[in-house]
Protein backbone atom coordinates (compact mmCIF):
# COMPACT_ATOMS: atom_id res chain seq x y z
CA UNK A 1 109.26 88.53 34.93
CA UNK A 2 109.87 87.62 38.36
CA UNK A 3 106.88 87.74 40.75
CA UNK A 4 106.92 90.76 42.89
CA UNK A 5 107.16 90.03 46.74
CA UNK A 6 104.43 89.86 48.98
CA UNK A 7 103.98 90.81 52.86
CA UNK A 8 101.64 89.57 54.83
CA UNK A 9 99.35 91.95 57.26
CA UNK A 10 100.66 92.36 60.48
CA UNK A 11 99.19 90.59 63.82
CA UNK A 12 98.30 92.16 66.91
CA UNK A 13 101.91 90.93 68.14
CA UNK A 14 103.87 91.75 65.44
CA UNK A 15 102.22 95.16 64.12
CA UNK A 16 104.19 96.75 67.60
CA UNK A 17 106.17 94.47 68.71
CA UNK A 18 109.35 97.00 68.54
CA UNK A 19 107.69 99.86 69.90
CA UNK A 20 104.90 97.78 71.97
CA UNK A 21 104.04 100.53 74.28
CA UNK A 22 104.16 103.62 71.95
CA UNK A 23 100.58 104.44 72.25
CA UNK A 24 100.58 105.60 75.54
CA UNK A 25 101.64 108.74 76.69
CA UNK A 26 103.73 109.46 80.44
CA UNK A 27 100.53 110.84 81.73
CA UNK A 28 98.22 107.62 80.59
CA UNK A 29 100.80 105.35 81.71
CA UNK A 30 100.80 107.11 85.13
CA UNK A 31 96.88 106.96 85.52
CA UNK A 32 97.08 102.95 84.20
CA UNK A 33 99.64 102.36 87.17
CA UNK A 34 97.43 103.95 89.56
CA UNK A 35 94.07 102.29 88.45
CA UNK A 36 95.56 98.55 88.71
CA UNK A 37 97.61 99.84 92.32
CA UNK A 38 93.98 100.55 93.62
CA UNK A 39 92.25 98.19 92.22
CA UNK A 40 94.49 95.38 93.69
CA UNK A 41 94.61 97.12 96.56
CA UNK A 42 90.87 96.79 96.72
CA UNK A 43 91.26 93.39 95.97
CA UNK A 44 93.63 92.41 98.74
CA UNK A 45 91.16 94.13 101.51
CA UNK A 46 87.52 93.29 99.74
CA UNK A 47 88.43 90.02 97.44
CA UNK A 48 87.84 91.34 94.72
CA UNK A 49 87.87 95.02 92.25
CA UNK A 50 91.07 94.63 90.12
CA UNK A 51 88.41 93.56 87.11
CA UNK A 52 85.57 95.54 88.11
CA UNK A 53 87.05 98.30 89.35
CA UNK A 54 89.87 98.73 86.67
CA UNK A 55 88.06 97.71 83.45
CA UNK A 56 85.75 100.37 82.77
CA UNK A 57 88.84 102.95 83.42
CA UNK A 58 91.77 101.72 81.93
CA UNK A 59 89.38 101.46 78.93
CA UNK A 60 88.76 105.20 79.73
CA UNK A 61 92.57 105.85 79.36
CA UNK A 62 93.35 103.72 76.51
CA UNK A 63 91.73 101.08 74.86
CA UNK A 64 94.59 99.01 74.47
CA UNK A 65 94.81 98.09 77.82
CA UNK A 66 91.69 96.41 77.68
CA UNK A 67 90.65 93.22 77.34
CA UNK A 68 93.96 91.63 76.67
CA UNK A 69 96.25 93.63 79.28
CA UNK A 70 94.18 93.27 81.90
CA UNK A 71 93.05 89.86 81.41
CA UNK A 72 96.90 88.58 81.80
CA UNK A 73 96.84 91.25 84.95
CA UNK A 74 93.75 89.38 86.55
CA UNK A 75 95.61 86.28 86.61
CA UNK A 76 98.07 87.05 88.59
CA UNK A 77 95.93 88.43 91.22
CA UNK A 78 94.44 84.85 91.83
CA UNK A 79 97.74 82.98 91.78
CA UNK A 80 98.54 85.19 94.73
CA UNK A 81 95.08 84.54 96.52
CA UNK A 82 95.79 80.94 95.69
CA UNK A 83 99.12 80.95 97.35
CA UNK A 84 97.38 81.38 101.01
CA UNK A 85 94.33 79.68 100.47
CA UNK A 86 95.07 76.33 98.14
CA UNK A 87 93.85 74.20 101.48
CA UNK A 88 90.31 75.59 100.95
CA UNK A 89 89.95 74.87 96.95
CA UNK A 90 87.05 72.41 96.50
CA UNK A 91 87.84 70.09 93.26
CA UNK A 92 84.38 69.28 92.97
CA UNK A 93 83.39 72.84 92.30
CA UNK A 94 86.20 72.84 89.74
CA UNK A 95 85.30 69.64 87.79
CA UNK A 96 81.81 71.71 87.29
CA UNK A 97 83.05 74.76 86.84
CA UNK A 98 85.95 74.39 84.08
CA UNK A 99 84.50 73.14 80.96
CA UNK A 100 81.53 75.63 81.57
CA UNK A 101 84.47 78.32 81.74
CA UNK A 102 86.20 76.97 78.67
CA UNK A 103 82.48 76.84 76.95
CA UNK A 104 82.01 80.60 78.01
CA UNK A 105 85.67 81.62 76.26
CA UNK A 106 84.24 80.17 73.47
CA UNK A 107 81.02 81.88 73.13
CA UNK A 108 83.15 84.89 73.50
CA UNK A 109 85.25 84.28 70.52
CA UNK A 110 82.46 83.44 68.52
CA UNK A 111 80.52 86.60 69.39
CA UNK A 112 83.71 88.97 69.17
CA UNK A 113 84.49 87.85 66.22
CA UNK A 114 81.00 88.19 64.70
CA UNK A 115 80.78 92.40 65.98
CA UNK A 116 82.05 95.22 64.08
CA UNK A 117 84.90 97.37 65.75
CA UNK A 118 82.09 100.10 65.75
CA UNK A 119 80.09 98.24 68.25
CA UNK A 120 82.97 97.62 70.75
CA UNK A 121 82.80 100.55 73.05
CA UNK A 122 79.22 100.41 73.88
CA UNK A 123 78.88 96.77 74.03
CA UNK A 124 81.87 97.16 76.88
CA UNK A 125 79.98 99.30 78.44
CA UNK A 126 76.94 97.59 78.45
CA UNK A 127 78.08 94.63 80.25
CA UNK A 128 80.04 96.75 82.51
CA UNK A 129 76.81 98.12 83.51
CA UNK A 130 75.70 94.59 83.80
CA UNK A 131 78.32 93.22 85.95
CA UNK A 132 77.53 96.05 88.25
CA UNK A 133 74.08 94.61 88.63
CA UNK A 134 75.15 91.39 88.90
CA UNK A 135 77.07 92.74 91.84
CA UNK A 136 74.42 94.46 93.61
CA UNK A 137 72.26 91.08 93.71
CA UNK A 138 71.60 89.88 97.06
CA UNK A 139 70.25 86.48 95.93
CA UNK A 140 69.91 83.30 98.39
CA UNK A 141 72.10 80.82 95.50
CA UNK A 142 74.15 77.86 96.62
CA UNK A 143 76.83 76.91 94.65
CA UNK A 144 75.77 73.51 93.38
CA UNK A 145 77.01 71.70 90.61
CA UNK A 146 74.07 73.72 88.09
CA UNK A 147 74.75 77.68 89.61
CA UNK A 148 78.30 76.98 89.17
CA UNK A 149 78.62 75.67 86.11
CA UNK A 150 76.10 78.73 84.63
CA UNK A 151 78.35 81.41 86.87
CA UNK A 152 81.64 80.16 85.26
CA UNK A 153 80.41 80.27 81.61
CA UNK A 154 78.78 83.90 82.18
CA UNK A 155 82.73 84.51 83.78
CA UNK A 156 84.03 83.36 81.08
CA UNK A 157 82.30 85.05 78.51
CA UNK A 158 82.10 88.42 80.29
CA UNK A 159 85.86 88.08 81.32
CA UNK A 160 86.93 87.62 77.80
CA UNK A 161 85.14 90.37 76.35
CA UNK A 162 85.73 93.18 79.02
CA UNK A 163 88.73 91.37 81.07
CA UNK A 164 85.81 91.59 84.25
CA UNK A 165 84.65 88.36 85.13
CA UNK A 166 84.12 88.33 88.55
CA UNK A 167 81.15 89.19 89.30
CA UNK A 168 78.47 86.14 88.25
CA UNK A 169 80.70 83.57 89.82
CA UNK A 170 80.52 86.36 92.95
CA UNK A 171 76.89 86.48 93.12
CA UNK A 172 76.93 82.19 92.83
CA UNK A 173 79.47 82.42 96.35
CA UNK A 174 78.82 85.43 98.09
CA UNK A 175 76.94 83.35 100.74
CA UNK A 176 79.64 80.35 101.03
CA UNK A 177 82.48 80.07 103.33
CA UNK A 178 84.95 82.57 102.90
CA UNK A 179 87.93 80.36 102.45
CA UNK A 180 85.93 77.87 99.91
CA UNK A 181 85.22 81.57 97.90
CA UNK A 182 89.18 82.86 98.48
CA UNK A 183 90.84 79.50 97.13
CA UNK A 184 88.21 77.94 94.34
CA UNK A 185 87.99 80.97 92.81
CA UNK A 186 91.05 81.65 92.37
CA UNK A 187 91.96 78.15 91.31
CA UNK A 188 88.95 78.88 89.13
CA UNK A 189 89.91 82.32 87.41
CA UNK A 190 93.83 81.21 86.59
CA UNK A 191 92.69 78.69 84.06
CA UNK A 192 89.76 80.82 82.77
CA UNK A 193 92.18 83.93 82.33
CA UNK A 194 94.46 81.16 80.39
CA UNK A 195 91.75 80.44 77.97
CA UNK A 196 90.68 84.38 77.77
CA UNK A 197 94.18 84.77 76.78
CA UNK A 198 94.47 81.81 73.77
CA UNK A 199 91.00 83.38 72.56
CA UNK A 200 91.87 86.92 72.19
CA UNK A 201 95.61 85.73 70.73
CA UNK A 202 93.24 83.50 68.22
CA UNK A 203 90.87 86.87 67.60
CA UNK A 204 94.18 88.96 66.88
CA UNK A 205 93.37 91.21 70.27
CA UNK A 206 96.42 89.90 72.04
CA UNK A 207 100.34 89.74 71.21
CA UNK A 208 103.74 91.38 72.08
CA UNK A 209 102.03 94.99 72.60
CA UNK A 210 99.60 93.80 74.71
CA UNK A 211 101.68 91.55 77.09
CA UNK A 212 104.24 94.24 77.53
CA UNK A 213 101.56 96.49 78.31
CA UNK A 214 100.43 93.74 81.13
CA UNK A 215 104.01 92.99 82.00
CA UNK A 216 104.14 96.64 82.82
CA UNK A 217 101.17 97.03 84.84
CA UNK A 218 102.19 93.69 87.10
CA UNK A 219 104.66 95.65 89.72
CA UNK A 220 101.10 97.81 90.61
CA UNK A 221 99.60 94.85 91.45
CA UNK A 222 102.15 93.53 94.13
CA UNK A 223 102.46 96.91 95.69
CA UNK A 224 98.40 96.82 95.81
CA UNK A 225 98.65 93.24 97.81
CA UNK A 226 101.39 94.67 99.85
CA UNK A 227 99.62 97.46 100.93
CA UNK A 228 96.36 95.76 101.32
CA UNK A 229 98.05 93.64 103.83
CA UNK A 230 99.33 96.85 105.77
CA UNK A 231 95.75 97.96 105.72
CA UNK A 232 94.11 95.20 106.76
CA UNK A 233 91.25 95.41 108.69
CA UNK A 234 91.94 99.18 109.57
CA UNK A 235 89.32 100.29 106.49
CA UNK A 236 85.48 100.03 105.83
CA UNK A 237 84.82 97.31 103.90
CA UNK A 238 81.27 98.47 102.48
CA UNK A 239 83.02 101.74 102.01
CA UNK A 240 85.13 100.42 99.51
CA UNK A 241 82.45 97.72 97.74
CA UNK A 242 80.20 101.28 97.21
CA UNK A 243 82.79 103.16 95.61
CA UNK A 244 84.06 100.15 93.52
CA UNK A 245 80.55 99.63 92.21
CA UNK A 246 79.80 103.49 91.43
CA UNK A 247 82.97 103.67 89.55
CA UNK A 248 82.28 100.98 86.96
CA UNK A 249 78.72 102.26 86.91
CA UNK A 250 79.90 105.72 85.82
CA UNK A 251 82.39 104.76 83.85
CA UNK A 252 80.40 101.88 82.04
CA UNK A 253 77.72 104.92 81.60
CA UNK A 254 80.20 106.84 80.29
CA UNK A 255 81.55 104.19 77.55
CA UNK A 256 77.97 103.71 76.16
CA UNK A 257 77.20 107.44 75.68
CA UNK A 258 80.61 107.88 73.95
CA UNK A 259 79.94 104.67 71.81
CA UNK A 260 76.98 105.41 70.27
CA UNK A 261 77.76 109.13 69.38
């Protein structure tokens, strides 16, 4: 008798990959757009908010567009930093600062791949909440070769979970010069959002549905950048870093209540 065929389970790339955007209705799709416009925007004027700002949101809207979407989104926001500001990377901060990354991605992987889907939401909110604190820190750190290298493997690990990684390698800069912050990290967060991307691809959170959804989201981002360079100077700063950080902290508040009911 002749053995019966057999198919194997889908992947996260293949279980979609013909309709890879189907889950998302025109009115989620339009409120996606808009988060990533104004959170690039954000980003152009502030340095940074595309992660923090859109993370906790877009997870609101959909679920799928987070981590994986928005971790290939974030990288394209620091190629485009990069692009103005690759006279002011620092390779010494980098030699520190990538294996610690690439240690942090793994941690990640490990500990995703440990947690029950049941736990998902309100661990993503959780260290939504944290990143917010991180945020609000007003420590005296220098980047040295020991704060950088812990900074990038919290970065990792938090950016590979929530797509929001920002915010400890932030707190590790936020009194350096302004330049140094603009082109390391960036030359800092395209690698790391490489390695985000091979882990969640290895943990079956990211193929063809999820990079279409990114691909789709990318045009928001330019216009963002283009209109944060029309703004320029012409809006309040602190106005904007307030509102960014209440955002996530509502929304992160929001994604534990609803995860543990």
């Amino acid at each position: 008798m002749p053995a019966r065929p057999t198919t194997p389970p889908p992947s996260a790339g293949s279980r979609a990959s013909s309709h890879p955007m189907i889950e998302l209705d025109a009115l989620q799709w339009g409120l996606a757009i808009a988060v990533v416009f104004a959170g690039s925007t954000i980003q152009g004027i502030v340095g940074y908010g595309v992660g923090l700002f859109s993370a906790p949101l877009l997870f609101l809207i959909n679920p799928l567009l987070v981590p994986g979407p928005l971790v290939i989104v974030g990288g394209i926001v620091p190629l485009l930093m990069l692009r103005a500001n690759r006279q002011a990377v620092v390779p010494r901060d980098l030699a520190f600062a990538l294996p610690a990354g690439g240690i942090g991605v793994i941690a990640a992987w490990a500990l995703v791949g440990l947690l029950p889907a049941s736990t998902w939401q309100w661990l993503f909110g959780v260290l939504i909440l944290l990143a917010v604190a991180v945020s609000c820190l007003r420590l005296r750190i220098r980047p040295d070769p020991f704060t950088i290298s812990v900074g990038t493997f919290c970065s990792g690990c938090m950016g590979t979970i929530t797509g929001v990684g920002g915010p400890p390698l932030g707190v590790v800069y936020q009194h350096a010069d302004p330049a140094r912050v603009r082109g390391t990290l960036s030359a800092i967060f395209i690698p790391l959002s490489v390695m985000s991307s091979l882990a969640l691809i290895f943990l079956d959170r990211l193929g063809w549905r999820e990079v279409w959804l990114a691909v789709a989201m990318i045009p928001a981002v330019f216009a963002g950048f283009w209109c944060a360079r029309h703004l320029g100077t012409r809006v309040p700063r602190r106005g904007f870093r307030v509102f960014v950080l209440g955002t996530a902290c509502v929304a992160g508040v929001y994604s534990v209540v609803r995860g543990l009911m």
